[in-house]
Each structure stands twice: as C-alpha cells, then as structure tokens.
N, C-alpha and C. Protein backbone atom coordinates (compact mmCIF):
# COMPACT_ATOMS: atom_id res chain seq x y z
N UNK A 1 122.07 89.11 99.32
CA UNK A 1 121.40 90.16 100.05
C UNK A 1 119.94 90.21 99.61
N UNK A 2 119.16 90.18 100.30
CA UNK A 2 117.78 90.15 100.34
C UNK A 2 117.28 91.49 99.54
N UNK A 3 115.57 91.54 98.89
CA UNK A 3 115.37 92.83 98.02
C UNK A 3 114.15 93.10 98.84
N UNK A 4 113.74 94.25 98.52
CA UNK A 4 112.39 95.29 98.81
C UNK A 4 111.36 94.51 97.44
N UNK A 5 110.32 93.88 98.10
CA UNK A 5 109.36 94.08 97.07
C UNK A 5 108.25 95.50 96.98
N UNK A 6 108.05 95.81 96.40
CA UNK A 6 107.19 96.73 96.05
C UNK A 6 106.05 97.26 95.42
N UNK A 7 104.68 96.75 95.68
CA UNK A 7 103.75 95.64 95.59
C UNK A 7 102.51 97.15 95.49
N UNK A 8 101.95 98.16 94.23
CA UNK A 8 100.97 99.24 94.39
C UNK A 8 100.21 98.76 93.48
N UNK A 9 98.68 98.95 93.65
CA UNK A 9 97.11 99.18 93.07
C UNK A 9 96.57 99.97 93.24
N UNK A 10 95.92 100.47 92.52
CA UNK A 10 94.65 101.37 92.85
C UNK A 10 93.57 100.42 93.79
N UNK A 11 93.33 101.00 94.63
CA UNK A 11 92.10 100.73 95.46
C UNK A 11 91.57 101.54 97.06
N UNK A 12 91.14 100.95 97.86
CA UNK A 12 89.81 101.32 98.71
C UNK A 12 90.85 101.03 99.87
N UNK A 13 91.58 101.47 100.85
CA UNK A 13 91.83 101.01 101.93
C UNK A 13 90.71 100.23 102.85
N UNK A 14 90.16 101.28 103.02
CA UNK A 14 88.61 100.70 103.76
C UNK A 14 88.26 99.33 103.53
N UNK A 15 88.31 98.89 102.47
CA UNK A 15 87.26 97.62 101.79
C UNK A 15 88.14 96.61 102.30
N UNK A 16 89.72 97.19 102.40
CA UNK A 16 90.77 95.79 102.80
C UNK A 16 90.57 95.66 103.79
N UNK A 17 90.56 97.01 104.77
CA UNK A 17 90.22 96.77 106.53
C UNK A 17 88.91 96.10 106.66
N UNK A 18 87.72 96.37 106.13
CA UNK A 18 86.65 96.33 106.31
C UNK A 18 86.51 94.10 105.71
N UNK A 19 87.41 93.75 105.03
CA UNK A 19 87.45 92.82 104.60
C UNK A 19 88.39 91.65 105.32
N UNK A 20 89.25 92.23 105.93
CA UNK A 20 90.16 91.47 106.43
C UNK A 20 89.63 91.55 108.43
N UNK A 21 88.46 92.53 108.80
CA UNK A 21 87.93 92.56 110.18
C UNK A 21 86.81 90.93 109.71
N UNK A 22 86.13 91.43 108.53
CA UNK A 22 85.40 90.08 108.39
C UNK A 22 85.68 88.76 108.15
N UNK A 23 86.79 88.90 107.33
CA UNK A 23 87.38 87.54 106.98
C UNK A 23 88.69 87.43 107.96
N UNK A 24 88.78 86.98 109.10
CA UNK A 24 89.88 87.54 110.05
C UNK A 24 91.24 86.35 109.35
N UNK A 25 90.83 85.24 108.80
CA UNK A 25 91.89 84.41 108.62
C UNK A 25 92.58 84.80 107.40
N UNK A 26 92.10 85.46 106.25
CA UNK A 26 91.95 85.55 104.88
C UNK A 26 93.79 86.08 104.86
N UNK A 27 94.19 87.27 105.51
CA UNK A 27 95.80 87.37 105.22
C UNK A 27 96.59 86.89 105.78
N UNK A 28 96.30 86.37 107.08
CA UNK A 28 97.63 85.29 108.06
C UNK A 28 97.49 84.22 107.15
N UNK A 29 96.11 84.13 106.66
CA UNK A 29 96.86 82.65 105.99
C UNK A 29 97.93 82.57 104.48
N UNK A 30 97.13 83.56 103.61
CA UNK A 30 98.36 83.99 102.35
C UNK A 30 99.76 84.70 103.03
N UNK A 31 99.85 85.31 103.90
CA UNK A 31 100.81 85.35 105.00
C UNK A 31 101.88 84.30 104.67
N UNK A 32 101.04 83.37 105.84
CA UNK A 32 102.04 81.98 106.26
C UNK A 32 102.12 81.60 104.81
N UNK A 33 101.46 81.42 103.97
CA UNK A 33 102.26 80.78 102.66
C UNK A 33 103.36 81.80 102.29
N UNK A 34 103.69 82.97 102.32
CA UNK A 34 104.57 83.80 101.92
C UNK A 34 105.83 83.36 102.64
N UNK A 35 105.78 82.93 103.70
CA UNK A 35 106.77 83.01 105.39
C UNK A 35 107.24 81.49 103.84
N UNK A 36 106.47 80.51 103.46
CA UNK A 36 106.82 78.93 103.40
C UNK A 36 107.43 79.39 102.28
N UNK A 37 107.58 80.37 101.52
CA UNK A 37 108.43 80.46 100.45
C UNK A 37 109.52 81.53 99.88
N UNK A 38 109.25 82.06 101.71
CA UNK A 38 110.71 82.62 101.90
C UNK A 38 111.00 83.57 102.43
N UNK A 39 109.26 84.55 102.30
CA UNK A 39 109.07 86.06 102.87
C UNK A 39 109.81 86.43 104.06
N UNK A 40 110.52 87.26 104.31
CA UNK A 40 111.44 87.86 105.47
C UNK A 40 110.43 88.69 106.29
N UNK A 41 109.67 89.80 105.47
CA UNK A 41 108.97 90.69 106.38
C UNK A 41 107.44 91.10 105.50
N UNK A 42 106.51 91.28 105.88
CA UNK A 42 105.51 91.50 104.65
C UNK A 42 104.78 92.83 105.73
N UNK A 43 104.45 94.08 105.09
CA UNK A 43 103.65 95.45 105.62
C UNK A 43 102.69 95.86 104.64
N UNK A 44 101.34 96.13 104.67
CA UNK A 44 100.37 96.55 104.25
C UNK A 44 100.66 98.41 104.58
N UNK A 45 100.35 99.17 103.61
CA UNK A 45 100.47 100.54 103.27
C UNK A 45 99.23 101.04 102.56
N UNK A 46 98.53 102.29 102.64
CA UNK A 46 97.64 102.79 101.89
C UNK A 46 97.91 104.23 101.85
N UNK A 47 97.54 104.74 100.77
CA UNK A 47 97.23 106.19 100.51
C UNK A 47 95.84 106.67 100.47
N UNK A 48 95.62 107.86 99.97
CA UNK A 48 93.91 107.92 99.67
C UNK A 48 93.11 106.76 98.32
N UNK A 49 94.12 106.86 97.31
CA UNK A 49 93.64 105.62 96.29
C UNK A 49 94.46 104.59 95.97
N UNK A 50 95.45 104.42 97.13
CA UNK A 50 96.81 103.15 96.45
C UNK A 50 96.92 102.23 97.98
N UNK A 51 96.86 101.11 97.75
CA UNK A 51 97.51 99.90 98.56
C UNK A 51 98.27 99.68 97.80
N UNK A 52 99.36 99.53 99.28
CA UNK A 52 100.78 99.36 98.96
C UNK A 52 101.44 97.78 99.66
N UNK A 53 101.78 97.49 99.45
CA UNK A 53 102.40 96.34 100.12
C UNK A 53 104.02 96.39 99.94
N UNK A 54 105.19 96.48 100.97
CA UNK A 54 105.80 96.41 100.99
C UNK A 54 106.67 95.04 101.65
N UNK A 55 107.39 94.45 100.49
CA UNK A 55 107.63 93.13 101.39
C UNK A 55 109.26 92.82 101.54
N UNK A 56 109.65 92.24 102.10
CA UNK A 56 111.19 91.79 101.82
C UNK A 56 111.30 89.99 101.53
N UNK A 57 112.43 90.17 100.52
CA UNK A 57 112.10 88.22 100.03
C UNK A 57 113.52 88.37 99.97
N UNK A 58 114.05 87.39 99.73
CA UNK A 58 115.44 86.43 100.09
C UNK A 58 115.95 87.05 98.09
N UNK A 59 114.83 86.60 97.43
CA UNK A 59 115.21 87.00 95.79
C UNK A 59 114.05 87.51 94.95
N UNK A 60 114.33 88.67 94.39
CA UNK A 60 112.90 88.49 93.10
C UNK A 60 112.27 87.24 92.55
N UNK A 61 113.17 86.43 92.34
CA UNK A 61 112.54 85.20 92.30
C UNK A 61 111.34 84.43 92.89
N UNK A 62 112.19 84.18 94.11
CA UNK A 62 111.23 83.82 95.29
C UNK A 62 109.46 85.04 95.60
N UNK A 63 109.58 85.64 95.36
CA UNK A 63 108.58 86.62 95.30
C UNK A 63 107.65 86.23 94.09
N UNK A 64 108.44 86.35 92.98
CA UNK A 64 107.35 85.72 91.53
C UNK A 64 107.01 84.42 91.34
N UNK A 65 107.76 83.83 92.43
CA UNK A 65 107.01 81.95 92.26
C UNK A 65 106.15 82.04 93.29
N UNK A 66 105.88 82.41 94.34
CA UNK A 66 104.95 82.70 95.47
C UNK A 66 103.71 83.03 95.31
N UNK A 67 103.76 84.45 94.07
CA UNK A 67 103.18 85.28 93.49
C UNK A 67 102.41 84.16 92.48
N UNK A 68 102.92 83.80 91.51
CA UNK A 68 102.80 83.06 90.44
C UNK A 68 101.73 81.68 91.04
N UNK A 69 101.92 81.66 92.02
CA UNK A 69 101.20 79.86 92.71
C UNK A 69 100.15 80.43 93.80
N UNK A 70 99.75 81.63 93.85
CA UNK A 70 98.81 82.33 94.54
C UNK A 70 97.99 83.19 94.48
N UNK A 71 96.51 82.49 93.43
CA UNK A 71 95.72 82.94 92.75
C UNK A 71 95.06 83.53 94.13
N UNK A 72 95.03 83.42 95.15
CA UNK A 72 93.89 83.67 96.24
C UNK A 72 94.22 85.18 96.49
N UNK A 73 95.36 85.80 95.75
CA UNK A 73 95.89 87.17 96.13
C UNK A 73 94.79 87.95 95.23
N UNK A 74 95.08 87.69 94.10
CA UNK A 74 94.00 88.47 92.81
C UNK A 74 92.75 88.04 93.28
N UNK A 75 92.03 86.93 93.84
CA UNK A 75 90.82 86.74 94.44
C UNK A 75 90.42 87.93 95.43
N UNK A 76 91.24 87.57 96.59
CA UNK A 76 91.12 88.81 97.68
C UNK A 76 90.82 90.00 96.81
N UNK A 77 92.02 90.70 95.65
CA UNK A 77 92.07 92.15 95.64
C UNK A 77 90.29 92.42 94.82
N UNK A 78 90.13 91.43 93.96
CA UNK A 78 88.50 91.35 93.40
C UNK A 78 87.50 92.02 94.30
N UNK A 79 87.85 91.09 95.56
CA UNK A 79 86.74 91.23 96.15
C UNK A 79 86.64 92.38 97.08
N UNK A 80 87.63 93.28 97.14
CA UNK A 80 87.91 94.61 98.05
C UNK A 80 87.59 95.49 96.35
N UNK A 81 87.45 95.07 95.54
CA UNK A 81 87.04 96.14 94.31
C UNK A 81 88.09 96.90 93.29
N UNK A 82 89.35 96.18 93.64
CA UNK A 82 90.59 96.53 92.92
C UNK A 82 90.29 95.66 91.29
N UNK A 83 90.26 96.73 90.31
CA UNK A 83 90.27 96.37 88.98
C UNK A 83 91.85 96.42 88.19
N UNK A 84 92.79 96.57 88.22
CA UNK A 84 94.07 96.75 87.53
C UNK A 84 94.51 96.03 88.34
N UNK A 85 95.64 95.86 87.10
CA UNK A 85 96.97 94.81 87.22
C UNK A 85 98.00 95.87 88.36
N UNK A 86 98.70 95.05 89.26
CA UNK A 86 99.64 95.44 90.22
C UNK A 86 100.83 95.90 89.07
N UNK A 87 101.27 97.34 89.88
CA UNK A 87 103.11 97.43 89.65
C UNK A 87 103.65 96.96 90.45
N UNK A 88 104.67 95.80 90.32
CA UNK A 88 105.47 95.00 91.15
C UNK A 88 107.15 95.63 90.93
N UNK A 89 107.88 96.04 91.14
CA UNK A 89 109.25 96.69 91.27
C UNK A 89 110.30 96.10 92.60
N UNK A 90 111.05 95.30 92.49
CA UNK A 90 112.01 95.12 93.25
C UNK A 90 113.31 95.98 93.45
N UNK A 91 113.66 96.41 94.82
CA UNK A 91 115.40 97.46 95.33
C UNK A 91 115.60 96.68 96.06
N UNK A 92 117.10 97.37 95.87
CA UNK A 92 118.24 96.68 96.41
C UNK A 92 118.73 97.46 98.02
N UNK A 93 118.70 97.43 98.73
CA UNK A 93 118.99 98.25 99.83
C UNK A 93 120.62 98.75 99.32
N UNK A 94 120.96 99.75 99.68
CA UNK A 94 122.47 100.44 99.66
C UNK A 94 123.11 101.00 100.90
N UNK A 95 123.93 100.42 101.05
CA UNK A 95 125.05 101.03 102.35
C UNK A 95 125.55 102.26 102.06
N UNK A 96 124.90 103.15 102.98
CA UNK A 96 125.26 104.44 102.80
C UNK A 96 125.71 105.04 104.22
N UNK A 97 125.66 104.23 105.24
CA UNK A 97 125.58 104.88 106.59
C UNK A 97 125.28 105.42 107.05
N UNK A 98 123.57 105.39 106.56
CA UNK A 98 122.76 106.33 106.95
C UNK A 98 121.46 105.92 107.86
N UNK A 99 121.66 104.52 108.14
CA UNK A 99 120.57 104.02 108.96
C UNK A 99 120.05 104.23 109.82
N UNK A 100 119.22 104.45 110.17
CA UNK A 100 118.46 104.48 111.47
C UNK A 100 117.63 103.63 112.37
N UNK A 101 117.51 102.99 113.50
CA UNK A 101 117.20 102.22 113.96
C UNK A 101 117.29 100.46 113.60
C-alpha cells in the first residue's frame, strides 16, 4: 500500500509562484524525475510561512532515493529564499469508511 509523503519549510509562497511563472520548466521537470522513480501523485501547498508538498510514493523508500539523487530540489528551495532543513514524515492511509470522493 502506497504512503503520504509529507514534505514542510519555512518559506515565501510568492517567491515559488513568482519563480516557477519565470522558470516555467524548473518543476515539470523535477516532476517527471519523481513520476521515473515512482511518484503516484505530487501537490504543492502553502500557508502564510510554510510550503507544503504533499506527495504519494509506492514506499518511503522510493521517496528518500529520489530525494537523495536530487540536489536540484535544495537548489530550487535556495533560490525562492528557504534557509532550513525540510520535515519529511511519511502516513499510512487507514480504512475507516470514511471516504469521500
């Protein structure tokens, strides 16, 4: 059964939009490398001071070797002005029968 990655920093929403309108290729392409090593679903999230990335991967695993072989991620967050290390946290989805859509 596949996990929730759960992917928060402190930073700038703005600077990612404002970065990713200029650099239009810069996340389809770390994207498609995510898709080549296994990614199921990948969503960008912000608060007033947190980007969030929420992703789904096949295994925690697969997420930390992806992670691990893709310095261009910590490049990007540099350059939108993110100084700290990511909390990375993987869940397990639970059958509760409570789904919706």
């Amino acid at each position: 059964m596949s996990v929730l990655m759960l992917f928060r920093v402190q930073g700038d929403a703005s600077k990612l939009e404002t970065m990713a309108r200029e650099n239009p290729t810069v996340l389809p392409e770390i994207a498609e490398k995510a898709r080549s090593y296994g990614c199921i679903r990948h969503r960008f999230f912000a608060t007033n001071d947190e980007l969030l990335v929420v992703d789904e991967w096949p295994t925690p695993d697969d997420f930390q070797r992806f992670f691990k072989d893709s310095p261009e991620i910590a490049e990007m967050m540099a350059k939108v002005g993110v100084t700290t290390e990511p909390s990375i946290t993987f869940a397990r989805k639970l059958d509760l029968g409570d789904e919706v859509g």
